[in-house]
PDB file of N, CA and C in Angstrom:
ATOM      1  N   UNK A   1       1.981  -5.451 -16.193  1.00  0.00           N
ATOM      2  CA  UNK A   1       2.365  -6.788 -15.711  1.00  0.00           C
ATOM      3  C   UNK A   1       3.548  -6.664 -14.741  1.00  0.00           C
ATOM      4  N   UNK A   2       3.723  -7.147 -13.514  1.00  0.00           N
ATOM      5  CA  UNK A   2       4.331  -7.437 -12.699  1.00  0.00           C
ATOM      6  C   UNK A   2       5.923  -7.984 -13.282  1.00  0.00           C
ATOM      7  N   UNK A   3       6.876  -6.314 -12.938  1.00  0.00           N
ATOM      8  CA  UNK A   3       7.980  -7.624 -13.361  1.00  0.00           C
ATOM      9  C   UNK A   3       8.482  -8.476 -12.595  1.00  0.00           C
ATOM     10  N   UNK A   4       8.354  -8.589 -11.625  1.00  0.00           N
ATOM     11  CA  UNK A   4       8.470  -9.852 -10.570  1.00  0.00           C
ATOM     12  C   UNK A   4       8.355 -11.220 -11.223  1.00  0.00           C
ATOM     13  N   UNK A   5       7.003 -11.026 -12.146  1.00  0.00           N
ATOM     14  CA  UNK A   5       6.696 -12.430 -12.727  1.00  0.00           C
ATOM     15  C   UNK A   5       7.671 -13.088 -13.515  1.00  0.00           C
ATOM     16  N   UNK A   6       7.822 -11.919 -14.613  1.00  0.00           N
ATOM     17  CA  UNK A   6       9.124 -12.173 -15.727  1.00  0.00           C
ATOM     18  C   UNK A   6      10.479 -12.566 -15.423  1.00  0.00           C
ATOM     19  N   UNK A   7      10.851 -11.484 -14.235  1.00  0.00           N
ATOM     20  CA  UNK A   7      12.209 -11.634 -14.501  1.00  0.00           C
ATOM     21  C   UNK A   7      12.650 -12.077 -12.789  1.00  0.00           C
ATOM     22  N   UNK A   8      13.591 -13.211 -12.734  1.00  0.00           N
ATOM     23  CA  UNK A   8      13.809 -13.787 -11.258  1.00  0.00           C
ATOM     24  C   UNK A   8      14.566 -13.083 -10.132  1.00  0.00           C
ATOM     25  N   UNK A   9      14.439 -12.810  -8.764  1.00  0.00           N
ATOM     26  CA  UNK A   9      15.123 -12.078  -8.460  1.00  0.00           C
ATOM     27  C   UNK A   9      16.819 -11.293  -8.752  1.00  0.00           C
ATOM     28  N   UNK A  10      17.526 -12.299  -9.295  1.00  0.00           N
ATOM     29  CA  UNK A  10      18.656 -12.212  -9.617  1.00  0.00           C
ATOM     30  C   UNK A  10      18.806 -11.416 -10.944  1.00  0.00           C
ATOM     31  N   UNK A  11      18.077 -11.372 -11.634  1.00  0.00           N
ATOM     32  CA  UNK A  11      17.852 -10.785 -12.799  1.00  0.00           C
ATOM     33  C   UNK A  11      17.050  -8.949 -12.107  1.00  0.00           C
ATOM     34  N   UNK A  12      16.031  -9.445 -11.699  1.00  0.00           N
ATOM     35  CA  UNK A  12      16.062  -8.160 -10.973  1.00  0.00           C
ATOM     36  C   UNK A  12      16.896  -7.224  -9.857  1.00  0.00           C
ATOM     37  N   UNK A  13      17.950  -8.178  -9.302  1.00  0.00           N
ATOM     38  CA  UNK A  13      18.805  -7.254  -8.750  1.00  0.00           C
ATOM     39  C   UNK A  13      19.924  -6.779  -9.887  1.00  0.00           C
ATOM     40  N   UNK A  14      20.466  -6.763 -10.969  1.00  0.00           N
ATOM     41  CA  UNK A  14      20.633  -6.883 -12.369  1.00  0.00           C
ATOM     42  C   UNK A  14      20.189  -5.565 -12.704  1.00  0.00           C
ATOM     43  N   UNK A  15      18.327  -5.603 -12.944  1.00  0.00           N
ATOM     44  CA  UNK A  15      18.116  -4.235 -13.495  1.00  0.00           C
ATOM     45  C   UNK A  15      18.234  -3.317 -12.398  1.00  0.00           C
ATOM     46  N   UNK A  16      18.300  -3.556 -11.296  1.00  0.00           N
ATOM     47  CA  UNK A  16      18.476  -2.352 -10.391  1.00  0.00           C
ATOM     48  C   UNK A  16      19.869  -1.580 -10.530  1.00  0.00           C
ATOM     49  N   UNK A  17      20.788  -2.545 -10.484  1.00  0.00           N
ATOM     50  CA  UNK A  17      22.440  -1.649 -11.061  1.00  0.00           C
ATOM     51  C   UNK A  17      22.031  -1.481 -12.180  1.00  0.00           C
ATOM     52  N   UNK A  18      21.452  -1.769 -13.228  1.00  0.00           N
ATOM     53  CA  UNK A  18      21.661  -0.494 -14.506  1.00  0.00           C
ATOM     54  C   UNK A  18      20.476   0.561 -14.386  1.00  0.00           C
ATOM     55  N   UNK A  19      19.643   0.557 -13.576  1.00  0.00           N
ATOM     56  CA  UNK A  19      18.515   1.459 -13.507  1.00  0.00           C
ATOM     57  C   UNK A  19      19.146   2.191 -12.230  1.00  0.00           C
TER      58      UNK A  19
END
């Protein structure tokens, strides 16, 4: 599943600093 769907960009710029 697309995490795009789940989680909103802001949240995905988020997992990018801890990943």
């Amino acid at each position: 599943m697309p995490k795009d769907s789940l989680l909103s960009p802001s949240d995905k710029s988020l997992l990018v600093l801890l990943y």
